[in-house]
N, C-alpha and C. Protein backbone atom coordinates (compact mmCIF):
# COMPACT_ATOMS: atom_id res chain seq x y z
N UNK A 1 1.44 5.09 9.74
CA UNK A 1 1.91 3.73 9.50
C UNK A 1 3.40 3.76 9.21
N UNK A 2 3.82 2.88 9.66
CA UNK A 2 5.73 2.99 9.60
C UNK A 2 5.31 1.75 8.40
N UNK A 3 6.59 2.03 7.68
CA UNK A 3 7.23 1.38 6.62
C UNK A 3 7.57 -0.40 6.80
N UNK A 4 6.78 -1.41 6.38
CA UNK A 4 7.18 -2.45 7.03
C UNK A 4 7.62 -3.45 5.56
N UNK A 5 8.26 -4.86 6.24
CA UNK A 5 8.79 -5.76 5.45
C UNK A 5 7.65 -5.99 4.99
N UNK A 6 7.42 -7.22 3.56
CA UNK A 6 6.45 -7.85 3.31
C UNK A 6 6.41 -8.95 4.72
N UNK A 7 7.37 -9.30 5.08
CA UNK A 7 7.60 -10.51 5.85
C UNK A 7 6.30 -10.26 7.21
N UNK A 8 6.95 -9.29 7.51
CA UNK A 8 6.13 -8.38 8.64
C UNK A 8 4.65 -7.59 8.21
N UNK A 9 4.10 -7.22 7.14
CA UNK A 9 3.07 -7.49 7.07
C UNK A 9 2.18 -8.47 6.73
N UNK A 10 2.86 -9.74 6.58
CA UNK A 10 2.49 -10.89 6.20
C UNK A 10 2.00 -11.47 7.97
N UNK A 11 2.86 -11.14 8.74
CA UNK A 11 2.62 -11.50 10.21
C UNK A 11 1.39 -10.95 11.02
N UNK A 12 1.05 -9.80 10.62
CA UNK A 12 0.22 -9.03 10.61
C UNK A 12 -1.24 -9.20 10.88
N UNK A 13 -2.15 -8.69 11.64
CA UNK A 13 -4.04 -9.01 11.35
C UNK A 13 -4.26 -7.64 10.99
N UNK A 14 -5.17 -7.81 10.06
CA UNK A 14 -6.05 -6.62 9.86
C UNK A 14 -6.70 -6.26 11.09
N UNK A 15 -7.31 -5.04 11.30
CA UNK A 15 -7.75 -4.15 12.36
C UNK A 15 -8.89 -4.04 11.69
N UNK A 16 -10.09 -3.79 12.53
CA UNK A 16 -11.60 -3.22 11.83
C UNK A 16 -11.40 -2.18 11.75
N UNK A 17 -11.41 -1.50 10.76
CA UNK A 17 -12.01 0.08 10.55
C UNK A 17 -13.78 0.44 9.89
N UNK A 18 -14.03 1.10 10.83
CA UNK A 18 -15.29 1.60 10.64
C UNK A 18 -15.12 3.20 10.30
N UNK A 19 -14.04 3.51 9.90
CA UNK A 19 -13.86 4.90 9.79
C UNK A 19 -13.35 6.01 10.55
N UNK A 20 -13.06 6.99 10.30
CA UNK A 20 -12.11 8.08 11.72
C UNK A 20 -11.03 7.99 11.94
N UNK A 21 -10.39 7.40 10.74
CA UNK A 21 -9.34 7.21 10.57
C UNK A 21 -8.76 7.95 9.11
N UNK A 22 -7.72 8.51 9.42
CA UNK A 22 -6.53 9.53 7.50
C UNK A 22 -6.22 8.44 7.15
N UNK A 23 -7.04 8.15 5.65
CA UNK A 23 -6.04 7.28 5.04
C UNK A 23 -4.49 7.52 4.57
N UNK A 24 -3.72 6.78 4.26
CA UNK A 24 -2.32 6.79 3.68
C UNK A 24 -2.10 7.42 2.48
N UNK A 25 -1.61 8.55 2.61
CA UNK A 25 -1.04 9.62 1.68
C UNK A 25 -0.13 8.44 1.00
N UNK A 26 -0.33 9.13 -0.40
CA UNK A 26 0.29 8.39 -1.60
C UNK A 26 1.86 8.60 -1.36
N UNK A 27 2.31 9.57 -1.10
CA UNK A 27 3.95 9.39 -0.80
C UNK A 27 4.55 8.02 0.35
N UNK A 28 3.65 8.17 0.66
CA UNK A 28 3.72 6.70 2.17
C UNK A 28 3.67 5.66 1.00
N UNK A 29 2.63 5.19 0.44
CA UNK A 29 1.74 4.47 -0.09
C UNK A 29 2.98 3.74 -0.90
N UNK A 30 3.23 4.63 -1.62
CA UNK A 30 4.56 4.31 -2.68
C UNK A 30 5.85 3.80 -1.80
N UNK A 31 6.52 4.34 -1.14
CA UNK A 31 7.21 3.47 0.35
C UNK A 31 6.82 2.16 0.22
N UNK A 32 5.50 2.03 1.05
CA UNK A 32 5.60 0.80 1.40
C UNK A 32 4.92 -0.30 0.41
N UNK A 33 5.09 0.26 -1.26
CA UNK A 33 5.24 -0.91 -1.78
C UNK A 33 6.43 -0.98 -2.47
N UNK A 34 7.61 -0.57 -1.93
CA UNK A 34 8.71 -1.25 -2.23
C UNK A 34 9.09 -2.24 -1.84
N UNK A 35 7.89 -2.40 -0.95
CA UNK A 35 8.23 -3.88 0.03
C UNK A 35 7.60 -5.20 -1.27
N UNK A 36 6.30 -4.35 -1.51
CA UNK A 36 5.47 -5.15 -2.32
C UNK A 36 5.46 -4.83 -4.06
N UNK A 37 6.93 -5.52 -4.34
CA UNK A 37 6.92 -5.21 -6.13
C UNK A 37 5.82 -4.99 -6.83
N UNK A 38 4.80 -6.15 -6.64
CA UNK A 38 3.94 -6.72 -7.80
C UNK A 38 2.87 -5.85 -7.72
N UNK A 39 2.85 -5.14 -6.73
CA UNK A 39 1.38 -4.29 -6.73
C UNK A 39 1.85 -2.62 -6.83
N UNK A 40 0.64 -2.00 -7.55
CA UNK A 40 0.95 -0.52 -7.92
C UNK A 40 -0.10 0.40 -7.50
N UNK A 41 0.22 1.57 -6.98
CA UNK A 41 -0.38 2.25 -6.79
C UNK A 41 -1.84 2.88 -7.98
N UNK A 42 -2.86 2.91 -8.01
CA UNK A 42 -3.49 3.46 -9.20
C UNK A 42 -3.63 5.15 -9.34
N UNK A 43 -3.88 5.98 -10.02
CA UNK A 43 -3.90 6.88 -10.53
C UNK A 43 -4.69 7.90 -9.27
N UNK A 44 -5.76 7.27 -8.75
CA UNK A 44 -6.29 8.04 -7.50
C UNK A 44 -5.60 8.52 -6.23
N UNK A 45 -4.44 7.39 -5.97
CA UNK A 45 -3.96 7.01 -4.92
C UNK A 45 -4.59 6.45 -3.38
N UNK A 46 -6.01 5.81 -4.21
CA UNK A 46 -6.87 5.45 -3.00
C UNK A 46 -7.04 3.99 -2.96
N UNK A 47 -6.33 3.09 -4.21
CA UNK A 47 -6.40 1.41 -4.19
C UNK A 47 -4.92 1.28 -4.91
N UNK A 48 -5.13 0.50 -4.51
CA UNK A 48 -3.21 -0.60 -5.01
C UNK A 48 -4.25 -1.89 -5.69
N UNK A 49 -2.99 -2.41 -6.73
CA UNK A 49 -3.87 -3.27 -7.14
C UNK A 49 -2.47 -4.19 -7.79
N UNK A 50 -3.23 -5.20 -8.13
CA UNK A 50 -1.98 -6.36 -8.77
C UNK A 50 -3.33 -6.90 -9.82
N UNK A 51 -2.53 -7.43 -10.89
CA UNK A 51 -2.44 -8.02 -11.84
C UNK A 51 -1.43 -9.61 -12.26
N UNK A 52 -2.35 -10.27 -12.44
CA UNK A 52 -2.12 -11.71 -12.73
C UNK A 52 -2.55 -12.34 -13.81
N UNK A 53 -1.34 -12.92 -14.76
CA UNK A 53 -1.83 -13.70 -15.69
C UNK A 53 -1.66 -15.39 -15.73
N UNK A 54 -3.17 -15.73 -15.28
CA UNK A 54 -2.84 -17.90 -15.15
C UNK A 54 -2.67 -18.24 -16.79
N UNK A 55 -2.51 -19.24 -16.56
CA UNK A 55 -2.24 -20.18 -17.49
C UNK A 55 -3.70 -20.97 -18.31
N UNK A 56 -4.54 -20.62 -17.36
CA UNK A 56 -5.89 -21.12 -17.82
C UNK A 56 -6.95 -20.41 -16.59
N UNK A 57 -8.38 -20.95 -17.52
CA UNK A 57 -9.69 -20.29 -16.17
C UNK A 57 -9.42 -21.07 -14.92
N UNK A 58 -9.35 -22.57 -15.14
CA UNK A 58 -9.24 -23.34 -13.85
C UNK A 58 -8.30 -22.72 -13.16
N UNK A 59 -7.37 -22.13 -13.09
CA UNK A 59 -5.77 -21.96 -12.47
C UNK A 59 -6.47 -20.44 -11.89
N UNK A 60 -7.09 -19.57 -12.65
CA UNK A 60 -7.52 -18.27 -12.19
C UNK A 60 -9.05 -18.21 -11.04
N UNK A 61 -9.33 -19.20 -11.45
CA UNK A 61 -10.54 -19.34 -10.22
C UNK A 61 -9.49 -19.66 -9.45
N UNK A 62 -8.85 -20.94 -9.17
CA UNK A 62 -8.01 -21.43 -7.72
C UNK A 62 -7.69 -20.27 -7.10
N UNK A 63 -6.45 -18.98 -8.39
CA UNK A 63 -6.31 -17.85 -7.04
C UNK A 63 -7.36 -17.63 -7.02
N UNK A 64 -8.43 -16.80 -7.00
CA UNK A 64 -9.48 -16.58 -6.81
C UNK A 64 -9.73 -16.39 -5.87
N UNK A 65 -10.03 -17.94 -5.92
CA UNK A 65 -10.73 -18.34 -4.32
C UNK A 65 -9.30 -18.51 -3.17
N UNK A 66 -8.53 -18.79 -3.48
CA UNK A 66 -7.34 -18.56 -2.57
C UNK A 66 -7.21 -17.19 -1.85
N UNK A 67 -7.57 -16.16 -2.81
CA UNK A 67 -7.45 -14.78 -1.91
C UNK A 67 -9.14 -14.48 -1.64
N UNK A 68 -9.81 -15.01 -1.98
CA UNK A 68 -11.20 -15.26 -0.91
C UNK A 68 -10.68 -15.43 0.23
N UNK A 69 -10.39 -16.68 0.28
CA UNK A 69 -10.07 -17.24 1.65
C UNK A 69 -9.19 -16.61 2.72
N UNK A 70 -8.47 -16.30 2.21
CA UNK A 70 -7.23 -14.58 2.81
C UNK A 70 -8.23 -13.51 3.09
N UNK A 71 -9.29 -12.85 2.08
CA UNK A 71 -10.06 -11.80 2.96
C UNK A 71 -11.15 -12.54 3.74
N UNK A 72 -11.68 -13.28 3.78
CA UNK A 72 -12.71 -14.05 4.73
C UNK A 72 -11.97 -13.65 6.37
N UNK A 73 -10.77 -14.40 6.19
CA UNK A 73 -10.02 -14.69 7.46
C UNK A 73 -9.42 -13.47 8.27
N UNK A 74 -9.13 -12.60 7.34
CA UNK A 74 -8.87 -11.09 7.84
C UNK A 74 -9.86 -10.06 7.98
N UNK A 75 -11.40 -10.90 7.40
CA UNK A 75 -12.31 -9.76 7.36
C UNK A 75 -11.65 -8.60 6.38
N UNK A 76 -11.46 -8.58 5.38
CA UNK A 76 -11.06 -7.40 4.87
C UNK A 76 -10.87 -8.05 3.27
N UNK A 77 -11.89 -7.47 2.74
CA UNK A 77 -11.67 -7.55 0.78
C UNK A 77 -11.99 -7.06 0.03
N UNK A 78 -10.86 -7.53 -0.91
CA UNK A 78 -10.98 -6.72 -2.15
C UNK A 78 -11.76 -7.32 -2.95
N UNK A 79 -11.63 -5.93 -3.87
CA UNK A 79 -12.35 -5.97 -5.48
C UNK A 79 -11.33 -7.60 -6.52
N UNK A 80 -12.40 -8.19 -7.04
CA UNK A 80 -11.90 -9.41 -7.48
C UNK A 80 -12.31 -9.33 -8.98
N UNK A 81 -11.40 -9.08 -9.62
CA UNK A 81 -11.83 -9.07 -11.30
C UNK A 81 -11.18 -10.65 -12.35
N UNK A 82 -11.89 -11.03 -13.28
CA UNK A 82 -11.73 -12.17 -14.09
C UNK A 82 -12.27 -11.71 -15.75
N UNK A 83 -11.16 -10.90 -16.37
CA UNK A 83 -11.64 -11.10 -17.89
C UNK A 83 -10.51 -11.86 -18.55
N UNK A 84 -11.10 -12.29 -19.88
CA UNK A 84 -10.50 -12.61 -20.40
C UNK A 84 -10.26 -14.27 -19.86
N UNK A 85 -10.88 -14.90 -19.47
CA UNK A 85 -11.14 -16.15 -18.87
C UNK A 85 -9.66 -16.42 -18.12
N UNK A 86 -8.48 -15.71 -18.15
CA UNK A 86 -7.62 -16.11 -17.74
C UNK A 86 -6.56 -14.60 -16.55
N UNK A 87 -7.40 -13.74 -16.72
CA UNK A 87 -6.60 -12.52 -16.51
C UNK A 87 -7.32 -11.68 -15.16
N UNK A 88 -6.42 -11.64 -14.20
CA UNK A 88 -7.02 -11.63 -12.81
C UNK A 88 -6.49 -10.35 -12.41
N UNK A 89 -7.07 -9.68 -11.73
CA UNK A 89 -6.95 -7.92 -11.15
C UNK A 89 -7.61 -8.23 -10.11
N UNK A 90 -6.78 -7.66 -8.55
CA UNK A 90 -7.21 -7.42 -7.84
C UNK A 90 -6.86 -5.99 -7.16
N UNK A 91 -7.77 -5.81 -5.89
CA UNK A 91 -8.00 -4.42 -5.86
C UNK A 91 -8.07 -4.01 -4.22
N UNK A 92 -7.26 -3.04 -3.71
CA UNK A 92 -7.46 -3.07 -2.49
C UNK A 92 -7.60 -1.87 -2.40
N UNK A 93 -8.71 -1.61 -1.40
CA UNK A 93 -8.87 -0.10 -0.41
C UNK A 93 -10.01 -0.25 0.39
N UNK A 94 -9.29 0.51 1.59
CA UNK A 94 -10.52 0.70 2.76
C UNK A 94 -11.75 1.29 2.41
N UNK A 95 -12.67 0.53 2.20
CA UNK A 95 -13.96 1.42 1.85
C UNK A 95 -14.52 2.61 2.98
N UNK A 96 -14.54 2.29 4.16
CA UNK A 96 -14.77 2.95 4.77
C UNK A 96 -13.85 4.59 5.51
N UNK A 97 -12.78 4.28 4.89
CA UNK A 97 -12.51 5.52 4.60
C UNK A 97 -11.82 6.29 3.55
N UNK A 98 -12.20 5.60 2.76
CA UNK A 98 -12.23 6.09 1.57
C UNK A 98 -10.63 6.17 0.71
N UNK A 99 -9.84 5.39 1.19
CA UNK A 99 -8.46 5.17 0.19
C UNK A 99 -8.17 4.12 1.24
N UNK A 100 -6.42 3.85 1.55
CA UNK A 100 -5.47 3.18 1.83
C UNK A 100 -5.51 3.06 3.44
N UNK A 101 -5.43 1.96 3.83
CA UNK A 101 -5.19 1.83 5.34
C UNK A 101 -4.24 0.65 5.34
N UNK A 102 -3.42 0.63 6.52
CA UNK A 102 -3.00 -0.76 6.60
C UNK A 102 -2.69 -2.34 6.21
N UNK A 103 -4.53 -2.02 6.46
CA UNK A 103 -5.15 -3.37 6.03
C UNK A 103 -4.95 -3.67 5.12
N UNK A 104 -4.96 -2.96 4.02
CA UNK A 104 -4.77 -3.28 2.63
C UNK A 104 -3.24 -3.76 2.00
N UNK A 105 -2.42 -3.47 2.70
CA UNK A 105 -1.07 -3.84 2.30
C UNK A 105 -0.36 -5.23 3.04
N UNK A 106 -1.20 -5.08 4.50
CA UNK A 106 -1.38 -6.72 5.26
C UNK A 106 -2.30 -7.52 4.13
N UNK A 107 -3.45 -7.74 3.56
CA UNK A 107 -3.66 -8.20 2.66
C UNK A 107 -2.72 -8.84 1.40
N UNK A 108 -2.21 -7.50 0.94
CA UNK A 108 -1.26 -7.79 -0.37
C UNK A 108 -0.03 -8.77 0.20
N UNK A 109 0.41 -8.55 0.96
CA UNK A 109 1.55 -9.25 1.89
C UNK A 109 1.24 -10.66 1.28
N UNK A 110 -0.16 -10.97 2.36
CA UNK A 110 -0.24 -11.78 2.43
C UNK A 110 -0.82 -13.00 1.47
N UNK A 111 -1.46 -12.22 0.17
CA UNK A 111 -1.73 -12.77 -1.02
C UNK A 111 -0.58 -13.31 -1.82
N UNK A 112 0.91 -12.31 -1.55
CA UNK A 112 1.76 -12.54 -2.35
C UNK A 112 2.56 -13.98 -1.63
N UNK A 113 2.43 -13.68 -0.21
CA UNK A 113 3.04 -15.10 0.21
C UNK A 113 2.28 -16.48 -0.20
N UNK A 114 0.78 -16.31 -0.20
CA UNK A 114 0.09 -17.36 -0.95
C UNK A 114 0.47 -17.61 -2.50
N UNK A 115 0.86 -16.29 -3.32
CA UNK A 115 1.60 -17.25 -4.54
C UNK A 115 2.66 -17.28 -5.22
N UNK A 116 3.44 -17.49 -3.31
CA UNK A 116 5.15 -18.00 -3.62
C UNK A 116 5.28 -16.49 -4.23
């Protein structure tokens, strides 16, 4: 995977992976979220993830379901967490092969352009 803008993975479709595919070595991984501030690599180097704090539950369901609607349309989603009635974690990695693909950073792209 070459190094892309957010802009340009925002332009982006996810690809199906069914597997048979190297996921993205964490030195890559880290690259190409310089594109994407808000999200960090986790400790495995097999999910990126962002963290969000709303203002209330109503405001944290809306994203919610806003990045529902982003993996519906790309076929491709993440792990969706809600504690703390207001405190939102989300979670990306190719399940099927087992860490980082593409897809997952076309995702983040495109979550972050959904909130501005």
């Amino acid at each position: 995977m070459s190094i892309l803008s957010a802009e340009q993975l925002s332009q982006k479709r996810c690809q199906a992976c069914e597997g048979g595919v190297d996921a993205i070595a964490g030195d890559q991984a880290r690259e190409q979220l310089a594109a994407l501030p808000e999200w960090k690599l986790d400790d495995s180097e097999k999910l990126i993830f962002r963290k969000i704090k709303c203002d209330n539950f109503v405001k944290a369901m809306a994203i919610l379901q806003k990045v529902a609607d982003i993996a519906e349309e790309e076929q491709h989603h993440p792990d969706l967490h809600l504690t703390g009635y207001r405190h939102v974690r989300i979670e990306l990695t190719t399940h099927a092969i087992g860490g980082l693909s593409e897809n997952d950073f076309i995702v983040a792209a495109k979550i972050d352009a959904m909130l501005g």
